[in-house]
N, C-alpha and C. Protein backbone atom coordinates (compact mmCIF):
# COMPACT_ATOMS: atom_id res chain seq x y z
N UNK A 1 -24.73 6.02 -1.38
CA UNK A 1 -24.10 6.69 -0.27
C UNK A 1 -24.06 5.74 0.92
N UNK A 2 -22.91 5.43 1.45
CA UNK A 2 -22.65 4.65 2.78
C UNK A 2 -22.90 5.93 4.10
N UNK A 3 -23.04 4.95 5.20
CA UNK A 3 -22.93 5.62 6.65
C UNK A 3 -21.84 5.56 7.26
N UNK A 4 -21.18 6.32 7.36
CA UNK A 4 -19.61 6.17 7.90
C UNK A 4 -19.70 4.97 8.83
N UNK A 5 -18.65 4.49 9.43
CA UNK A 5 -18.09 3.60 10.19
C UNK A 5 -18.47 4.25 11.78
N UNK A 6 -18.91 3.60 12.69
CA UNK A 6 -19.41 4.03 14.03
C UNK A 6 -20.44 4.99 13.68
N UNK A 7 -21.33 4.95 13.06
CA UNK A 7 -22.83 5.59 13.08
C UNK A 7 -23.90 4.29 12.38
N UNK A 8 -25.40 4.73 13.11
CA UNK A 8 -26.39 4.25 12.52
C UNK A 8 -27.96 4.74 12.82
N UNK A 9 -28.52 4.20 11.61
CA UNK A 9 -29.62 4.96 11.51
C UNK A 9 -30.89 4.16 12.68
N UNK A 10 -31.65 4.76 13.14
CA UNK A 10 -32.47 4.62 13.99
C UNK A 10 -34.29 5.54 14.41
N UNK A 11 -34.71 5.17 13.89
CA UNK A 11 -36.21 5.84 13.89
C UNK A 11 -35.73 7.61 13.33
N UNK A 12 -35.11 7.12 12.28
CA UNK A 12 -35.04 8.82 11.53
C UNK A 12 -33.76 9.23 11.85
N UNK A 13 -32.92 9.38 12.98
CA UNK A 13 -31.83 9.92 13.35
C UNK A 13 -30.60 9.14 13.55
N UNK A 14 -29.60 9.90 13.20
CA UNK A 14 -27.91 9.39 12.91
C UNK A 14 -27.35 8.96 14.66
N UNK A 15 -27.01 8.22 14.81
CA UNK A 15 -26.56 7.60 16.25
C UNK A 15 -25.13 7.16 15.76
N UNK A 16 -24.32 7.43 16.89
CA UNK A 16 -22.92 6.40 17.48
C UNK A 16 -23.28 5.12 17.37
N UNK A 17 -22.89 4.00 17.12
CA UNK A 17 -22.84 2.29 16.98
C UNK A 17 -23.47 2.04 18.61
N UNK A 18 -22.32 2.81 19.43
CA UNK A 18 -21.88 2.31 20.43
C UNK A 18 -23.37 2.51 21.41
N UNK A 19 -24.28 3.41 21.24
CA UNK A 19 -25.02 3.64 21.78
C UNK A 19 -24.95 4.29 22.84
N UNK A 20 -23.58 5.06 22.90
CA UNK A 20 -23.29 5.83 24.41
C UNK A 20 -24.31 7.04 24.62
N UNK A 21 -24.91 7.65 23.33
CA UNK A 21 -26.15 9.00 22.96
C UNK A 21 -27.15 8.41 24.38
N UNK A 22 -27.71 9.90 24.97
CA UNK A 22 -28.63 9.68 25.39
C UNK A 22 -29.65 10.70 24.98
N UNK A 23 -30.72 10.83 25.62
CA UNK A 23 -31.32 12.01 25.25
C UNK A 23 -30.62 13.33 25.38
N UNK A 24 -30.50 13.42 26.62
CA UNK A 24 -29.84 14.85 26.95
C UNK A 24 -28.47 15.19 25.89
N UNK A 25 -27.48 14.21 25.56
CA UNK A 25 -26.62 14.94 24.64
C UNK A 25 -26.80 14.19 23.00
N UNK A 26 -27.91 13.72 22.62
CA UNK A 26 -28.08 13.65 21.15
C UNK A 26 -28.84 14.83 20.56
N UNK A 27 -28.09 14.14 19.46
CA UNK A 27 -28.16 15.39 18.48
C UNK A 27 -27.82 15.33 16.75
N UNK A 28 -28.99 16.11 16.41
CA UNK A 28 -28.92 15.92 14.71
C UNK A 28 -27.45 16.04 14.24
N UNK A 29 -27.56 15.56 12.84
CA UNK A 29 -26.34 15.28 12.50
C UNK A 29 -26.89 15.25 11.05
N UNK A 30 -25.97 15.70 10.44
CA UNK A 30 -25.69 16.09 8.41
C UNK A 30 -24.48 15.10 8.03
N UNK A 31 -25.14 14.62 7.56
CA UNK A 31 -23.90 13.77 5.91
C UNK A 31 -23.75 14.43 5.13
N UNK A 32 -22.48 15.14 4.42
CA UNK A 32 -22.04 16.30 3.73
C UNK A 32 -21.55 15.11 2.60
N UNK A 33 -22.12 14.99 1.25
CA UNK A 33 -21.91 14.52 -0.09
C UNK A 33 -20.43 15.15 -0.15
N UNK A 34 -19.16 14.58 -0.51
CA UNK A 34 -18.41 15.34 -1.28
C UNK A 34 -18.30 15.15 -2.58
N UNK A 35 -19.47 14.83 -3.07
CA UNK A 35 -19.87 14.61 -4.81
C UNK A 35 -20.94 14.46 -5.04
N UNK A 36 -21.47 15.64 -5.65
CA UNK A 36 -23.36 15.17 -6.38
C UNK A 36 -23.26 13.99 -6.88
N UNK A 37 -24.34 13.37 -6.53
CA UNK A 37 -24.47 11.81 -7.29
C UNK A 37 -24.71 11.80 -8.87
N UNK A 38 -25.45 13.02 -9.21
CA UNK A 38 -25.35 12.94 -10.69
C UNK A 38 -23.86 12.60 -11.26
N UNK A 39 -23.14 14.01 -10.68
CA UNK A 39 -21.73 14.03 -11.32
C UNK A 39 -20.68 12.65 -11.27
N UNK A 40 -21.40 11.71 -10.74
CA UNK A 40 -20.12 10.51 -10.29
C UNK A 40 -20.01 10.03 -11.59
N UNK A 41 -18.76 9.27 -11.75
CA UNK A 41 -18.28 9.19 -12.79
C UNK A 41 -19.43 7.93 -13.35
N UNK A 42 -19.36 6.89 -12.80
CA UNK A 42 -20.36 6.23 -13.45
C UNK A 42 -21.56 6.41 -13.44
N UNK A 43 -21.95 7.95 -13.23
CA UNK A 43 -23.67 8.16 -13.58
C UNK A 43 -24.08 7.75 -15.35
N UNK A 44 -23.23 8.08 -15.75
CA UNK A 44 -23.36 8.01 -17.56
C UNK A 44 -23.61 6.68 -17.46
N UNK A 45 -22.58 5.86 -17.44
CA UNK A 45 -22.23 4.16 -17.55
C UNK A 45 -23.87 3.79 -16.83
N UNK A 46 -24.52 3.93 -16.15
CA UNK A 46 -25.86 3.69 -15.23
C UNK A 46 -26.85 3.85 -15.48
N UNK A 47 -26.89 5.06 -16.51
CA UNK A 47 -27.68 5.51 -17.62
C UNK A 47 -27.87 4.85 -18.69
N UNK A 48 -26.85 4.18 -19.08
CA UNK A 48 -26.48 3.79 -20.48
C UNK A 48 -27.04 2.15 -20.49
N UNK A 49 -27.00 1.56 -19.13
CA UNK A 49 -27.23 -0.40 -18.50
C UNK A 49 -28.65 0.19 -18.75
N UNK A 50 -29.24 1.07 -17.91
CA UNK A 50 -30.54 1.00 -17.95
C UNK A 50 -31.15 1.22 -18.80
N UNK A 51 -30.85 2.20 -20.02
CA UNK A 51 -31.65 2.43 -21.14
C UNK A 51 -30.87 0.65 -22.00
N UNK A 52 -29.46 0.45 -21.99
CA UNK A 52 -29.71 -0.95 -22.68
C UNK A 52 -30.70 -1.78 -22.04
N UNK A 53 -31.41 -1.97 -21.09
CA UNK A 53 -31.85 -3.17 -20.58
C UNK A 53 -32.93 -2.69 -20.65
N UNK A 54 -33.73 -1.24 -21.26
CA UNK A 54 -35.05 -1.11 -21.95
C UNK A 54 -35.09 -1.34 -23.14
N UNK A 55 -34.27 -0.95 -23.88
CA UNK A 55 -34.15 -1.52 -25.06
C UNK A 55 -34.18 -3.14 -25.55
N UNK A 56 -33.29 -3.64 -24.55
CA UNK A 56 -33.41 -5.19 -24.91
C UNK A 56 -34.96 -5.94 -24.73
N UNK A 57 -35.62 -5.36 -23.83
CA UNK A 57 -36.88 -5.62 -23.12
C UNK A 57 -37.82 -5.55 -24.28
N UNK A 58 -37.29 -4.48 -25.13
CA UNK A 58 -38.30 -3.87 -27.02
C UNK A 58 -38.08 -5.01 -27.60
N UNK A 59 -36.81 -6.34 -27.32
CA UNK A 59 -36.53 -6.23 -28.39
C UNK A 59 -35.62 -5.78 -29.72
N UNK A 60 -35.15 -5.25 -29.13
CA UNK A 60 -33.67 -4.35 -29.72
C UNK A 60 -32.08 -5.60 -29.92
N UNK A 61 -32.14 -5.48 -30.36
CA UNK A 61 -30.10 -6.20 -30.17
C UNK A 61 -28.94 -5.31 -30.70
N UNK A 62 -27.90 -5.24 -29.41
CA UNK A 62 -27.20 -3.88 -29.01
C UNK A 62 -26.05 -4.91 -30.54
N UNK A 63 -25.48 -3.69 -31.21
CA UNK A 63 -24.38 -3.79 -32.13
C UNK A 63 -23.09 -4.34 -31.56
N UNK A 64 -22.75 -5.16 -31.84
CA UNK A 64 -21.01 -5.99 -31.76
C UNK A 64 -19.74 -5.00 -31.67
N UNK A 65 -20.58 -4.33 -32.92
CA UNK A 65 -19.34 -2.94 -33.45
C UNK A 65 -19.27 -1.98 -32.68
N UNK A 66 -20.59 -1.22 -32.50
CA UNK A 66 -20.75 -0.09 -31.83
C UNK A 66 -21.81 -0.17 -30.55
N UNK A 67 -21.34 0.06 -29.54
CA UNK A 67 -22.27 -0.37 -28.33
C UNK A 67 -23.68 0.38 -28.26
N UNK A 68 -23.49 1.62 -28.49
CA UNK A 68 -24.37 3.00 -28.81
C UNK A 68 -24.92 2.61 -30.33
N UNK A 69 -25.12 1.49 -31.22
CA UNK A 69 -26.17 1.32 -32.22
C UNK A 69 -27.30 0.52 -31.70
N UNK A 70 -28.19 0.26 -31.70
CA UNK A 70 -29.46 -0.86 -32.14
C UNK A 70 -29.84 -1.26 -32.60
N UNK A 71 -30.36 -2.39 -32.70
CA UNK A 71 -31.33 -2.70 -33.88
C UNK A 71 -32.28 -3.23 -33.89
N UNK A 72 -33.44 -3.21 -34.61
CA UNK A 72 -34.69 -3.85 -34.40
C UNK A 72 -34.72 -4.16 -35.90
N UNK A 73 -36.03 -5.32 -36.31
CA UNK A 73 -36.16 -5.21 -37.58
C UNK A 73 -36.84 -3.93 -38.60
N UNK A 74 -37.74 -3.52 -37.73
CA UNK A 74 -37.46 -2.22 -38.92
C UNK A 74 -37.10 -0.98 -37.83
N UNK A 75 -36.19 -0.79 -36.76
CA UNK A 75 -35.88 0.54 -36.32
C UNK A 75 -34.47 0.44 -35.84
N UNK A 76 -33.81 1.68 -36.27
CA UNK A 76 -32.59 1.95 -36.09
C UNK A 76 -32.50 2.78 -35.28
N UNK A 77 -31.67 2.12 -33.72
CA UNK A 77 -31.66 3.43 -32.84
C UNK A 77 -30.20 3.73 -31.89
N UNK A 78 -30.06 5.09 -31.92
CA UNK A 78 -28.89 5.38 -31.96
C UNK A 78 -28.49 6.09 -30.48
N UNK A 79 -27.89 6.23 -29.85
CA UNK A 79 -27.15 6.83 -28.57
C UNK A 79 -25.65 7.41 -28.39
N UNK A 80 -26.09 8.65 -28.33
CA UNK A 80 -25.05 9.86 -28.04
C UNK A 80 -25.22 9.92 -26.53
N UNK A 81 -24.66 9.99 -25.48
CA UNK A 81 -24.90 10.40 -24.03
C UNK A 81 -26.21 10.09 -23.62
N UNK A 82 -26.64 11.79 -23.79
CA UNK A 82 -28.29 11.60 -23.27
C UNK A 82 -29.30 11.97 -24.62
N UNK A 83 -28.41 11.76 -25.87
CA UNK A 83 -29.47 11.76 -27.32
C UNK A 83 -29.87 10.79 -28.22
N UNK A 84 -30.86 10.58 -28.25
CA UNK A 84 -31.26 9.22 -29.08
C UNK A 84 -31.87 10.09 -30.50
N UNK A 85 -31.55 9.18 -31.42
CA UNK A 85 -31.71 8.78 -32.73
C UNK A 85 -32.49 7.68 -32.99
N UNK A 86 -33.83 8.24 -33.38
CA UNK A 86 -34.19 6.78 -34.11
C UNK A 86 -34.58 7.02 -35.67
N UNK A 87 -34.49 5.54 -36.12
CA UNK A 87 -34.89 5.66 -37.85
C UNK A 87 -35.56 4.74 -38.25
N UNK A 88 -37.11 5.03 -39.07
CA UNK A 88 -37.73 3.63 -39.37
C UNK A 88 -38.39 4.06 -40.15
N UNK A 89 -39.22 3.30 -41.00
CA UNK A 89 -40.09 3.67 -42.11
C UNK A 89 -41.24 4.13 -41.97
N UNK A 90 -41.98 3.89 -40.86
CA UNK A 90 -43.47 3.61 -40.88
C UNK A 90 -44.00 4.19 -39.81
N UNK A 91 -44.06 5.50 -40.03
CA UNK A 91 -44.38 6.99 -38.59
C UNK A 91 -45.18 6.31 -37.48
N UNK A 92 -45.98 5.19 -38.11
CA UNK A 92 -46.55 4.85 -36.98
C UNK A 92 -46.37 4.03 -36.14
N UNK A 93 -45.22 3.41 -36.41
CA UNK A 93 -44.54 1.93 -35.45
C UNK A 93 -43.54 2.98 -34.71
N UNK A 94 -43.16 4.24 -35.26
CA UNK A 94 -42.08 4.85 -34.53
C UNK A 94 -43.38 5.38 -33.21
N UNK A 95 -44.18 6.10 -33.46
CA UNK A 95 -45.06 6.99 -32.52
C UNK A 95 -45.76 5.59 -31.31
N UNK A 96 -45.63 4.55 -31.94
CA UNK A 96 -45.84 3.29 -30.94
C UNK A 96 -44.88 3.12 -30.02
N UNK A 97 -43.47 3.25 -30.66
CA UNK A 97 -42.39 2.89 -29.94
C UNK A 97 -42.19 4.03 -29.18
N UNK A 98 -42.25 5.20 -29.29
CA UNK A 98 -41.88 6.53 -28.31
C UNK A 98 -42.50 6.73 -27.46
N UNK A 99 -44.02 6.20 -27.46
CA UNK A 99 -45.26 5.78 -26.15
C UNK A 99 -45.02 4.98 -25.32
N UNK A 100 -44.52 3.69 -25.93
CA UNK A 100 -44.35 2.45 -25.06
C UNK A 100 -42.51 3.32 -23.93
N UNK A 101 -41.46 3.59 -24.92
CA UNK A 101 -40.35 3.93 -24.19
C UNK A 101 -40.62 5.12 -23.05
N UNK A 102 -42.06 5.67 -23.16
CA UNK A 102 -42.03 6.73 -22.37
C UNK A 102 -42.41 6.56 -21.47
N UNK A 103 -43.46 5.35 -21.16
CA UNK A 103 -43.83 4.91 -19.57
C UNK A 103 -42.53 4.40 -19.09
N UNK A 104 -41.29 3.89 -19.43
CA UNK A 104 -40.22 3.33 -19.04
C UNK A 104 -39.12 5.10 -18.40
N UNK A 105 -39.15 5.71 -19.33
CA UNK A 105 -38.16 6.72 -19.52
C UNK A 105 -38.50 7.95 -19.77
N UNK A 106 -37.91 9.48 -19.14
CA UNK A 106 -38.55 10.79 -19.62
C UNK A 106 -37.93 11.04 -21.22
N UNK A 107 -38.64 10.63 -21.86
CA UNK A 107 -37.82 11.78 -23.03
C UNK A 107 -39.12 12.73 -23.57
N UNK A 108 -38.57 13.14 -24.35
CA UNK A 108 -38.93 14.22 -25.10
C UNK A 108 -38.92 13.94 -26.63
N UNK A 109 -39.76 14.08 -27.54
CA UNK A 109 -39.84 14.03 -29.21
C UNK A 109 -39.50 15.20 -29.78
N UNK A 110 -38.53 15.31 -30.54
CA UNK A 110 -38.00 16.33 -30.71
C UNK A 110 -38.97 16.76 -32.31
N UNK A 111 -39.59 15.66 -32.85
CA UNK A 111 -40.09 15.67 -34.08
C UNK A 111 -38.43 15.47 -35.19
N UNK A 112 -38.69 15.84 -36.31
CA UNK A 112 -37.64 15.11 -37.51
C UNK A 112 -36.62 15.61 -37.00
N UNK A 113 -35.42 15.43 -37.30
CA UNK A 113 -33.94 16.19 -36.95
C UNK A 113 -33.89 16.32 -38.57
N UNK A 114 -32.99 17.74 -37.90
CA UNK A 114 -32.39 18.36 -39.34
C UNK A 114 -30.59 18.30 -39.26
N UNK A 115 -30.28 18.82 -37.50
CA UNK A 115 -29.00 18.70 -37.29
C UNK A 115 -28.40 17.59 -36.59
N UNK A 116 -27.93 16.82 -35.67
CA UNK A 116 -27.56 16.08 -34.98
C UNK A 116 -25.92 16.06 -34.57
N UNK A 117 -25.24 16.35 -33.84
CA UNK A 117 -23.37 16.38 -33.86
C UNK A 117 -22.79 16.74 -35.16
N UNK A 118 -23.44 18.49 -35.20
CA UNK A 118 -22.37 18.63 -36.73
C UNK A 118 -22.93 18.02 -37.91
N UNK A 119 -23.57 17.05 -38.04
CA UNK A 119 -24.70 16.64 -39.41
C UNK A 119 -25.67 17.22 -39.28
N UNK A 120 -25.76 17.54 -40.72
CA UNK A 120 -26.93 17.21 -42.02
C UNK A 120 -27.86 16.55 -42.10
N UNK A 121 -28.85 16.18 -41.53
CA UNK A 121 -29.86 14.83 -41.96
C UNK A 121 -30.66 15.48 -42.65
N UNK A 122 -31.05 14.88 -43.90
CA UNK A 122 -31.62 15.18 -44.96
C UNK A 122 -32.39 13.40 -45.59
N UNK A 123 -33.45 14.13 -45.74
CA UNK A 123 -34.20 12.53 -46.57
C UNK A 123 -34.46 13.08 -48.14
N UNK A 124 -34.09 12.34 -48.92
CA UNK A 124 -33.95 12.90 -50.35
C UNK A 124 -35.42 12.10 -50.45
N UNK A 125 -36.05 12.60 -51.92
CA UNK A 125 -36.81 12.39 -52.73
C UNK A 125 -36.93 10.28 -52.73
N UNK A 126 -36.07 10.02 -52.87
CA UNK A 126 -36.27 8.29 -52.78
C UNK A 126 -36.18 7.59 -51.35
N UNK A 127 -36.60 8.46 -50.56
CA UNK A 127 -36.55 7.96 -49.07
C UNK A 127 -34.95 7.69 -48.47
N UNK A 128 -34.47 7.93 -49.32
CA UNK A 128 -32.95 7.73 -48.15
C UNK A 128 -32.04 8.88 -47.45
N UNK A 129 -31.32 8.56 -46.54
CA UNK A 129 -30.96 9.55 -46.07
C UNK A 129 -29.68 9.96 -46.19
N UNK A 130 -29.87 10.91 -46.40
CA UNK A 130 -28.57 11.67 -46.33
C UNK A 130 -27.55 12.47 -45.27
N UNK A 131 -26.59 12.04 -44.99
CA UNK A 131 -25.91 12.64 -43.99
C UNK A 131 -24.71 13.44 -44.43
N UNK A 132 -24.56 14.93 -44.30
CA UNK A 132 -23.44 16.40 -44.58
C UNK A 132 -22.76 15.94 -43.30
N UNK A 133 -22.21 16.70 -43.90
CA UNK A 133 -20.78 17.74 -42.74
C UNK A 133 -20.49 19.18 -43.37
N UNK A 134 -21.46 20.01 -43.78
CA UNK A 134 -20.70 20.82 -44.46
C UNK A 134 -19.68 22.10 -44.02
N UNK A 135 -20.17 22.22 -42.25
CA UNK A 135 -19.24 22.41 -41.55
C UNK A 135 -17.57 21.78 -41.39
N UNK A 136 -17.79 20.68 -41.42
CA UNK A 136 -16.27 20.25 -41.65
C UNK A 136 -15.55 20.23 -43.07
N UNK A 137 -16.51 20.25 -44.11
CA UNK A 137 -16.18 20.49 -45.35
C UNK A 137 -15.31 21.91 -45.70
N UNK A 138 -15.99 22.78 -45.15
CA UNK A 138 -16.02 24.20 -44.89
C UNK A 138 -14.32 24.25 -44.21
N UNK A 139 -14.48 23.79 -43.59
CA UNK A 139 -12.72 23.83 -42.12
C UNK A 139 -12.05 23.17 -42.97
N UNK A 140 -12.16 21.90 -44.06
CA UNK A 140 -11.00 21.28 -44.89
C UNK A 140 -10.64 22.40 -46.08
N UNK A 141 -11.79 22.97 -46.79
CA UNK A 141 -11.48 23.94 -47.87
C UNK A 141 -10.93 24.90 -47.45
N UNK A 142 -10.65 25.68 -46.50
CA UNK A 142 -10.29 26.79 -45.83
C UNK A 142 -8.47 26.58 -45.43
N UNK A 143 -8.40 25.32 -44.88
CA UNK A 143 -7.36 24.98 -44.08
C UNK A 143 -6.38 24.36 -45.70
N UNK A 144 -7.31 24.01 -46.34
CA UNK A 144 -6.08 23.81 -47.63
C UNK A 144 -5.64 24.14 -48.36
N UNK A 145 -6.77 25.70 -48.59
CA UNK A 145 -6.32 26.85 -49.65
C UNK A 145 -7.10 26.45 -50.79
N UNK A 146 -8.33 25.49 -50.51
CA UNK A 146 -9.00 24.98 -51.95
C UNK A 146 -10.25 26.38 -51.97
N UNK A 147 -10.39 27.21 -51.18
CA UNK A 147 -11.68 28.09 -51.56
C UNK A 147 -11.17 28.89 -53.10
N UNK A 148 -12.33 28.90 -53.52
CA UNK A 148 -12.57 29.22 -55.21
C UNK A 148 -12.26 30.69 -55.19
N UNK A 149 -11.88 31.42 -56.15
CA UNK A 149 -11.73 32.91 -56.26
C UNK A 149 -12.56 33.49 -56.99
């Protein structure tokens, strides 16, 4: 937030440049936001430098392809807006990494995901994962006339 043009700040209170204020006619004064600072358009984009530049700090190297992938050698981590995804083998290098990111950042552990944007995450029997749509599966069979009788 700037100070308009012909005002300035001075032991707490908003003043004219010019210094014409004296006691007798100064007087408080309000700066009216015409935009929450959250809502500005590059709050996201500001969000997004700073969690990259914690990430890089791990150790991480941001994807070529996709700006919102990561990578570490054994953790895969992912960014939707304000949702992270991570994936790694070894519960306990992840519960290291969610300690260390939390003195940096507020999050929250959601524990395993089951849903994520419309997926499925599922870990089969041989450790891999599986990702549905069976919601969109559902909207293609419907929309093509393939449901069974």
């Amino acid at each position: 937030m700037r100070i308009p043009a012909g005002f300035h700040i001075s032991d707490h209170s908003l003043s004219f440049s010019d210094g014409k204020w004296t006691n007798s006619n100064k007087r408080d004064h309000v700066l009216k936001l015409k935009k929450n600072l959250y809502g500005l358009k590059q709050a996201g984009s500001n969000w997004f430098c700073t969690l990259r530049e914690g990430l890089l700090t791990h150790r991480f190297m941001q994807s070529k392809i996709n700006p919102c992938l990561f990578l570490r050698k054994d953790v895969i981590f992912v960014v939707y807006i304000d949702d992270c995804l991570l994936f790694m083998c070894k519960p306990e290098t992840l519960d290291k990494l969610i300690s260390s990111l939390q003195q940096e950042f507020m999050l929250t552990d959601e524990g395993d995901v089951s849903t994520f944007l419309g997926l499925d995450v599922r870990c089969n029997e041989r450790g891999h994962l599986e990702l549905m749509q069976p919601g969109l599966i559902r909207k293609i069979i419907e929309e093509c006339g393939l449901e069974s009788k």
